[in-house]
PDB file of N, CA and C in Angstrom:
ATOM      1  N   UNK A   1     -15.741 -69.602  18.142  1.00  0.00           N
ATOM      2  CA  UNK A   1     -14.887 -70.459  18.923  1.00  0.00           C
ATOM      3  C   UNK A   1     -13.513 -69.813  19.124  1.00  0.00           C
ATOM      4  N   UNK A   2     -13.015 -69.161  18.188  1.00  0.00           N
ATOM      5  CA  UNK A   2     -11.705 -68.683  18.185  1.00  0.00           C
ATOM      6  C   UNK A   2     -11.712 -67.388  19.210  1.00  0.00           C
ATOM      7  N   UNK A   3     -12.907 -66.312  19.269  1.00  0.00           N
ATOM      8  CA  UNK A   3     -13.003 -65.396  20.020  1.00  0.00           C
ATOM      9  C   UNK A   3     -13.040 -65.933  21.533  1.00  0.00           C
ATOM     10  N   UNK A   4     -13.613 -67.286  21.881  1.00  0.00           N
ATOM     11  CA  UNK A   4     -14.229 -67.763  22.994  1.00  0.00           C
ATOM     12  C   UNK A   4     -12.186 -67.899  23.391  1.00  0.00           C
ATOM     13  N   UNK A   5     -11.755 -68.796  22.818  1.00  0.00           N
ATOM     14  CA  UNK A   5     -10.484 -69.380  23.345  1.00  0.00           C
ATOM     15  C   UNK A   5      -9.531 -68.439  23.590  1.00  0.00           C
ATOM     16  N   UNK A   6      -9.713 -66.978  22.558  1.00  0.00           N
ATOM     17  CA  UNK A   6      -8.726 -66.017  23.109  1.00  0.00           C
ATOM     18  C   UNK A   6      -8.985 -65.027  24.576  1.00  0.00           C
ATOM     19  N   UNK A   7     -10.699 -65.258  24.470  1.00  0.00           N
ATOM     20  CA  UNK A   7     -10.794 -64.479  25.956  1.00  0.00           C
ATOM     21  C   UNK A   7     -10.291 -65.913  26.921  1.00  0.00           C
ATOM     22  N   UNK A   8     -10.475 -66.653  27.032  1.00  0.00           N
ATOM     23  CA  UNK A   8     -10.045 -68.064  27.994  1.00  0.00           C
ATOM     24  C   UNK A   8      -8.520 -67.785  28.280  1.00  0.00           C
ATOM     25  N   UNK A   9      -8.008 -67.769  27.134  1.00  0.00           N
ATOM     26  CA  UNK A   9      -6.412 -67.539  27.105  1.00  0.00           C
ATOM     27  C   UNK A   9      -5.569 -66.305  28.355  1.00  0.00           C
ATOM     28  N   UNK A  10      -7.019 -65.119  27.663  1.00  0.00           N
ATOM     29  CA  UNK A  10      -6.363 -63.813  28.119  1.00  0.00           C
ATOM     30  C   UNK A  10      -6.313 -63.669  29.802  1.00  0.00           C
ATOM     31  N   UNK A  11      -8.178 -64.647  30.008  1.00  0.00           N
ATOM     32  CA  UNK A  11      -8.117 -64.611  31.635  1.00  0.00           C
ATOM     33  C   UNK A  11      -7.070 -65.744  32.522  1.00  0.00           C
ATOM     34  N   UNK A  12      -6.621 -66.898  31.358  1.00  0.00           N
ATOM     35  CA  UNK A  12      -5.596 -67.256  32.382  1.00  0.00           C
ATOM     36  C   UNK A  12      -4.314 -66.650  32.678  1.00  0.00           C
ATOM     37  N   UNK A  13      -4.147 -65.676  31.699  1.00  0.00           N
ATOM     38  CA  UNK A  13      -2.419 -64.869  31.889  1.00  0.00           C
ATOM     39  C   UNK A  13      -2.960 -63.827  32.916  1.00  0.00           C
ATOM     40  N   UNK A  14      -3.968 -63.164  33.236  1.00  0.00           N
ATOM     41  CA  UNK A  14      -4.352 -61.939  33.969  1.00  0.00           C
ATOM     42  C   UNK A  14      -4.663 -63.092  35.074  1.00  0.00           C
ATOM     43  N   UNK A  15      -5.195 -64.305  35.265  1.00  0.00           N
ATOM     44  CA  UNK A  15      -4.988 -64.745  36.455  1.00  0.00           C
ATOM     45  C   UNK A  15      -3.234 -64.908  37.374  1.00  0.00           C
ATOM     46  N   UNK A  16      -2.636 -65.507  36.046  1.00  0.00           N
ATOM     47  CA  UNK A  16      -1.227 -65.809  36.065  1.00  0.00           C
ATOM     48  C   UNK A  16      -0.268 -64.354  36.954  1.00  0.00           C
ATOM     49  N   UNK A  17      -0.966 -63.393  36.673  1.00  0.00           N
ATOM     50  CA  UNK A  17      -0.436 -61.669  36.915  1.00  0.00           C
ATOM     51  C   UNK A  17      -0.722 -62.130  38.545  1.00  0.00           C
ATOM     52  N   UNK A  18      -1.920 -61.959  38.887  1.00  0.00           N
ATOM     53  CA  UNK A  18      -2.259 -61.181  40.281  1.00  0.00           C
ATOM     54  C   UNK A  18      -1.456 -61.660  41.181  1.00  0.00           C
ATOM     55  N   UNK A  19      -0.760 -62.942  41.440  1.00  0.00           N
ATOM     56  CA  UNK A  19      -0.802 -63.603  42.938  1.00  0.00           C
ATOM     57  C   UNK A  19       0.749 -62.469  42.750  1.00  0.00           C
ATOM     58  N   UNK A  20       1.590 -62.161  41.478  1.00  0.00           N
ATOM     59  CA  UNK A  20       2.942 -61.699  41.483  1.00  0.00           C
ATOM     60  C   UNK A  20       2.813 -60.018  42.233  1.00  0.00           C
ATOM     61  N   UNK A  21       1.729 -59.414  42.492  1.00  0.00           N
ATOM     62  CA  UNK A  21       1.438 -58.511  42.577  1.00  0.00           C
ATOM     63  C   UNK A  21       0.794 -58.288  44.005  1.00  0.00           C
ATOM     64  N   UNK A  22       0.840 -59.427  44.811  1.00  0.00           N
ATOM     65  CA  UNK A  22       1.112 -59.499  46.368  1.00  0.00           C
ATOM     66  C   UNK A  22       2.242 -60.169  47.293  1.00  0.00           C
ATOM     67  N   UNK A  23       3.075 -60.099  46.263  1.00  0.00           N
ATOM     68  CA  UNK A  23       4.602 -60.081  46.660  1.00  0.00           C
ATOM     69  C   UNK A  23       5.258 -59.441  47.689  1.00  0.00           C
ATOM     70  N   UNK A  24       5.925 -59.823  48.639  1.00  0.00           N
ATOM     71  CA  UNK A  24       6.028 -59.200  49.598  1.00  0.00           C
ATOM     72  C   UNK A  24       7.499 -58.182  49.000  1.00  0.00           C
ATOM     73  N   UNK A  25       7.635 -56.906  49.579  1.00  0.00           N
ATOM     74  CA  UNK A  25       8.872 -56.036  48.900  1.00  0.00           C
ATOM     75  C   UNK A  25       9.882 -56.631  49.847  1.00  0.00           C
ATOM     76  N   UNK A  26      10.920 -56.238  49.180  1.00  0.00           N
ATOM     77  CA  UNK A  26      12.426 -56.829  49.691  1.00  0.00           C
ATOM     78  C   UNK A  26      12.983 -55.490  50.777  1.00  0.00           C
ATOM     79  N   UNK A  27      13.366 -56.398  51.766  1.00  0.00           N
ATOM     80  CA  UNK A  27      14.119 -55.601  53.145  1.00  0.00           C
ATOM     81  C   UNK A  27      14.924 -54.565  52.275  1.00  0.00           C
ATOM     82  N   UNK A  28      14.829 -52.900  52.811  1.00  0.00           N
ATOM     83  CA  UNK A  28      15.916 -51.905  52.374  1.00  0.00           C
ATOM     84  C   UNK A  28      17.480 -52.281  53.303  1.00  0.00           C
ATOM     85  N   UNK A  29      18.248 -51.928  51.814  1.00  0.00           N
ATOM     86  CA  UNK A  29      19.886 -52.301  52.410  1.00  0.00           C
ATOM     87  C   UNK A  29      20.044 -51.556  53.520  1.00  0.00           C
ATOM     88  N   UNK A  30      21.163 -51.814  53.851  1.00  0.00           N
ATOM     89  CA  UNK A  30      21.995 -51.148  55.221  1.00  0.00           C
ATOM     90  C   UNK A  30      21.638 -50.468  55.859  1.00  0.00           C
ATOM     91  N   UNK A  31      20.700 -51.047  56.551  1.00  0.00           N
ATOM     92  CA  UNK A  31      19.589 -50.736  57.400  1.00  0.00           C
ATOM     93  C   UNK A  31      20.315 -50.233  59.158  1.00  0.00           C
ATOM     94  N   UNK A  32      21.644 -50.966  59.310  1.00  0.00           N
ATOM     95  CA  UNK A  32      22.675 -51.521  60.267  1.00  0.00           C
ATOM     96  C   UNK A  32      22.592 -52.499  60.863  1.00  0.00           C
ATOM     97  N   UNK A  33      23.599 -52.469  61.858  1.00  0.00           N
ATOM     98  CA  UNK A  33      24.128 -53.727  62.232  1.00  0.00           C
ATOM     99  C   UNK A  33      24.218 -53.490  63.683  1.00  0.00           C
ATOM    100  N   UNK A  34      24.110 -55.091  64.407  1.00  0.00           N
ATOM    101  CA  UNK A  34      24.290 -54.814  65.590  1.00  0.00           C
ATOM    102  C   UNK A  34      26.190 -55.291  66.029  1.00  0.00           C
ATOM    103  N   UNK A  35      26.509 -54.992  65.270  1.00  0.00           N
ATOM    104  CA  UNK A  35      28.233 -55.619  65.209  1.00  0.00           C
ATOM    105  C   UNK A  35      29.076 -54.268  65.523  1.00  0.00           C
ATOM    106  N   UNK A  36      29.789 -54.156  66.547  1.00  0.00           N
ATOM    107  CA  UNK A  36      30.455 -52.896  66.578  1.00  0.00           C
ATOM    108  C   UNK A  36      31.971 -53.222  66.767  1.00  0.00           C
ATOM    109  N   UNK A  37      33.018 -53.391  65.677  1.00  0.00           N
ATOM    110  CA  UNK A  37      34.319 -53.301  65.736  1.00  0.00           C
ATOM    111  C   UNK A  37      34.536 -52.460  66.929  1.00  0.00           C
ATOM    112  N   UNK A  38      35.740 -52.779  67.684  1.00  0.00           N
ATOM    113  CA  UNK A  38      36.191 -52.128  68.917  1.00  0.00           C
ATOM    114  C   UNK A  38      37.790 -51.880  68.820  1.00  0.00           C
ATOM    115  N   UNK A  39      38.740 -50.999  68.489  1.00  0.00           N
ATOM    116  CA  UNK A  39      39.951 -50.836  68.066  1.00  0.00           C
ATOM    117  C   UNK A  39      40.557 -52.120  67.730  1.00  0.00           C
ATOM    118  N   UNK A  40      39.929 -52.657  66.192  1.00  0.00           N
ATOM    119  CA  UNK A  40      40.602 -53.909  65.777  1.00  0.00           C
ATOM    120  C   UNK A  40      40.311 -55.122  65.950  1.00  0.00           C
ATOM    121  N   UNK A  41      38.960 -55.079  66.819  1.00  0.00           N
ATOM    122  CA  UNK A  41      38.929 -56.580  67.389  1.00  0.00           C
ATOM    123  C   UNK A  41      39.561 -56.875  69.040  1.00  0.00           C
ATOM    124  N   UNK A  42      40.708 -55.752  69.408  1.00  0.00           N
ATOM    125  CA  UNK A  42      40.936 -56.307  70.958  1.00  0.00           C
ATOM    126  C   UNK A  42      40.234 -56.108  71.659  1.00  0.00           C
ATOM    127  N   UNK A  43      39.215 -55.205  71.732  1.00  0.00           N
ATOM    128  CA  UNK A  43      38.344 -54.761  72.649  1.00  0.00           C
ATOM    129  C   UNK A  43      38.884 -53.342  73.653  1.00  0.00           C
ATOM    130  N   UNK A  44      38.209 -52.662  74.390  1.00  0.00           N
ATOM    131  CA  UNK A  44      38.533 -51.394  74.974  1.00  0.00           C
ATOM    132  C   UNK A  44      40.298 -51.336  75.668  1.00  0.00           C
ATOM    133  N   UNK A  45      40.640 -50.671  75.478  1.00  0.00           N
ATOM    134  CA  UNK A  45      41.798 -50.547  76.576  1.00  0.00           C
ATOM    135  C   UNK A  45      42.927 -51.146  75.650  1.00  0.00           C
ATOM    136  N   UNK A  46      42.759 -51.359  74.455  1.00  0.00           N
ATOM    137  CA  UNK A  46      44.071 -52.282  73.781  1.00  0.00           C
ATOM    138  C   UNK A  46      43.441 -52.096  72.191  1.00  0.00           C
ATOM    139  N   UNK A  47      45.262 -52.231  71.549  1.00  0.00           N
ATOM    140  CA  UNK A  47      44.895 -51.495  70.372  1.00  0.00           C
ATOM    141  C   UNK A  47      46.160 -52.755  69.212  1.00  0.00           C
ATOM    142  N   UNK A  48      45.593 -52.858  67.805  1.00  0.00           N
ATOM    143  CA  UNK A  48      47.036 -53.696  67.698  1.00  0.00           C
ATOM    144  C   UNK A  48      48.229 -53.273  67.181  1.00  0.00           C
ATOM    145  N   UNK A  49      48.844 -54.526  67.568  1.00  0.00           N
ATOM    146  CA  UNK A  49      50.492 -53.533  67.255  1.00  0.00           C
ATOM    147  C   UNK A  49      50.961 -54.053  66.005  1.00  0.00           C
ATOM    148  N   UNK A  50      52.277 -53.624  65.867  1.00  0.00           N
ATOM    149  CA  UNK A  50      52.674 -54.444  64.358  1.00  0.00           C
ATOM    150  C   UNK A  50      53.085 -55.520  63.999  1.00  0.00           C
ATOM    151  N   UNK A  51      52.754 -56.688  64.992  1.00  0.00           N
ATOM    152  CA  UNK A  51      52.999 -57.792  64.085  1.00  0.00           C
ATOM    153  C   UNK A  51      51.345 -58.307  64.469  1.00  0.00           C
ATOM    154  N   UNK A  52      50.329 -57.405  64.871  1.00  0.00           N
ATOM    155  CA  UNK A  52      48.920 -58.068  64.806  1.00  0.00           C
ATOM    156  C   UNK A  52      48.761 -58.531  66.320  1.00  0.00           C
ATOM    157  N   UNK A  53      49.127 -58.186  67.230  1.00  0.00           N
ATOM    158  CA  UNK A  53      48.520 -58.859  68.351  1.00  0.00           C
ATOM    159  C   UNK A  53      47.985 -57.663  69.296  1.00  0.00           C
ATOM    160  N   UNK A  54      47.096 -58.151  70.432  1.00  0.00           N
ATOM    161  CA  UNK A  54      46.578 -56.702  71.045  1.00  0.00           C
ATOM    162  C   UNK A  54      47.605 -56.517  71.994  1.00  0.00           C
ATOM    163  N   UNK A  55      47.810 -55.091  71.827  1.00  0.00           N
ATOM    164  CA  UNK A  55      48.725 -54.610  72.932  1.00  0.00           C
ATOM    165  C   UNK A  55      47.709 -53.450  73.797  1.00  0.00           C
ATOM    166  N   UNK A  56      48.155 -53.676  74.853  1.00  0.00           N
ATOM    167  CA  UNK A  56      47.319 -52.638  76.144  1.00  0.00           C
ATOM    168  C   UNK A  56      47.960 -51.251  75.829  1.00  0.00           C
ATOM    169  N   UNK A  57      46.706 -50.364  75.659  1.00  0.00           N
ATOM    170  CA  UNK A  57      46.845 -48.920  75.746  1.00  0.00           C
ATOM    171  C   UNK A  57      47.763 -48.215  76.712  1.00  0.00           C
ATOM    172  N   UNK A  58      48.400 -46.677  76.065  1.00  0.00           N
ATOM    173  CA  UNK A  58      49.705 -46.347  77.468  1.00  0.00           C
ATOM    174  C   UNK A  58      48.966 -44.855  77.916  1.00  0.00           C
ATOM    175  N   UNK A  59      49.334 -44.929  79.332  1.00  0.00           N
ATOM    176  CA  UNK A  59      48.430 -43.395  79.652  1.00  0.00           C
ATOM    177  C   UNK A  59      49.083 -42.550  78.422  1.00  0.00           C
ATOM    178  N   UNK A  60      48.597 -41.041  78.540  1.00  0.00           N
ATOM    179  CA  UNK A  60      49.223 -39.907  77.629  1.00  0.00           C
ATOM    180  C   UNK A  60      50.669 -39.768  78.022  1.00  0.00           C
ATOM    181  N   UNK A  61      51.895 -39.107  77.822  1.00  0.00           N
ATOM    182  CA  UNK A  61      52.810 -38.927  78.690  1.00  0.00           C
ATOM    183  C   UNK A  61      52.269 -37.029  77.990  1.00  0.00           C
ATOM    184  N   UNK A  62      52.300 -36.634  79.558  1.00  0.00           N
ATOM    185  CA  UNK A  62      51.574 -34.872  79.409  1.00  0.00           C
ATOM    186  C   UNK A  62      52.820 -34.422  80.081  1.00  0.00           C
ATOM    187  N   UNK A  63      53.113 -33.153  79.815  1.00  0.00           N
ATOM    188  CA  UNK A  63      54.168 -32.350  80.566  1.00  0.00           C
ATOM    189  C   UNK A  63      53.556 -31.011  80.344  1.00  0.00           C
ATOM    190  N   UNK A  64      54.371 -30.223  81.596  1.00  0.00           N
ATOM    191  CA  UNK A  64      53.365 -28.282  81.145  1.00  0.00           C
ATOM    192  C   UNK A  64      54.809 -27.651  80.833  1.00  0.00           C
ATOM    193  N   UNK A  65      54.660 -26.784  79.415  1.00  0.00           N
ATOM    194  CA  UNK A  65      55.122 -25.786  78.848  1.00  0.00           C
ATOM    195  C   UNK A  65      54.932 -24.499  78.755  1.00  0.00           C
ATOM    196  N   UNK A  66      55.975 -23.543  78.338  1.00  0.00           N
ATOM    197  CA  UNK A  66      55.341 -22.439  78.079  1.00  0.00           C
ATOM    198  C   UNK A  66      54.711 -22.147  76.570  1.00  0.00           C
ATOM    199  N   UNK A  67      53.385 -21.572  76.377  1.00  0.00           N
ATOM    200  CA  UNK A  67      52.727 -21.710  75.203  1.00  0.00           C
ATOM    201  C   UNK A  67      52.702 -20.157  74.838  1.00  0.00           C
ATOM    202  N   UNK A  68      51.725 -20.052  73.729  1.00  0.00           N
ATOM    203  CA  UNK A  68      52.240 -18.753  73.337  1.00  0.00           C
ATOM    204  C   UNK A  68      51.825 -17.278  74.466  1.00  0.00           C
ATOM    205  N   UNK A  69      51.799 -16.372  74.374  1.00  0.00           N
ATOM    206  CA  UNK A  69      51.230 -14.948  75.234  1.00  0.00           C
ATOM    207  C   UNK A  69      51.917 -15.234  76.582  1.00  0.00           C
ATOM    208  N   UNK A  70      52.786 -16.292  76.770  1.00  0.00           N
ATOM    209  CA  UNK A  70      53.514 -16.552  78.003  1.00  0.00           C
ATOM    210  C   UNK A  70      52.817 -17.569  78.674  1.00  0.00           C
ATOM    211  N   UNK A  71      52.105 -18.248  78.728  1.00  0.00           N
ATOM    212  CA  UNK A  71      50.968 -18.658  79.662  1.00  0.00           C
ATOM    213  C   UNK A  71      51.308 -20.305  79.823  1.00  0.00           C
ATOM    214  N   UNK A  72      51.414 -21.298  80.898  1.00  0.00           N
ATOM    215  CA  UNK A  72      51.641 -22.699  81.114  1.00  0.00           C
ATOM    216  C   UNK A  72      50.486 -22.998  80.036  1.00  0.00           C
ATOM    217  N   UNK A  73      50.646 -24.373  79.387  1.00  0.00           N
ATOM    218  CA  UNK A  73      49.796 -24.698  78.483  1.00  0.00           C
ATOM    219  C   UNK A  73      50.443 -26.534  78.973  1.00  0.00           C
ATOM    220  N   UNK A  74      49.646 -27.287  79.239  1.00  0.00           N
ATOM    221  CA  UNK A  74      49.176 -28.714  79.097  1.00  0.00           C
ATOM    222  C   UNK A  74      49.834 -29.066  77.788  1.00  0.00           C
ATOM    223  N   UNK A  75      50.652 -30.193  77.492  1.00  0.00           N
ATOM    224  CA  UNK A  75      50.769 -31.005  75.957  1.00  0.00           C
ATOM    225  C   UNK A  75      51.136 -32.311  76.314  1.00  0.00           C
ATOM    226  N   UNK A  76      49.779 -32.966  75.681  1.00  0.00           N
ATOM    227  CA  UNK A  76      49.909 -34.865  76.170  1.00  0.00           C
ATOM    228  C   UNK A  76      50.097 -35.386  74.774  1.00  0.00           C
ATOM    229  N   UNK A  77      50.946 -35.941  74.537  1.00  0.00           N
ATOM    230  CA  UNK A  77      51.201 -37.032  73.307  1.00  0.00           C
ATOM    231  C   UNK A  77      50.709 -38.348  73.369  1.00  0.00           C
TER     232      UNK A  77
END
């Protein structure tokens, strides 16, 4: 009787096992995102300023210099 109740025992814990063992696996992290920050939150063309609000982008201001070997050279800030 005692042999009978420990195999009884053993097949309900090995029943207890299987269903944990078709578990579905967990989504891999940071997979990405469809969220794309855009300079800060203002969106294209505007950037923020310092007290936090969007301010509109300024063209370059470019002027031509002389650069080194003598030669005009382009410089936009």
């Amino acid at each position: 009787m005692k042999t009978l109740s420990m195999l009884a025992a053993a097949g309900a814990f090995a029943l207890m096992l299987a269903p944990g063992a078709q578990a579905m696996t967990p989504a891999p992290v940071g997979t990405g995102t469809d969220v794309i920050q855009v300079a800060g939150g203002c969106g294209p063309g505007f950037h923020r300023g310092p007290r936090g609000r969007c301010i509109r982008n300024r063209a370059p201001i470019c002027h031509w210099t002389v650069g080194p070997h003598g030669r005009r050279v382009r410089v936009c800030r």
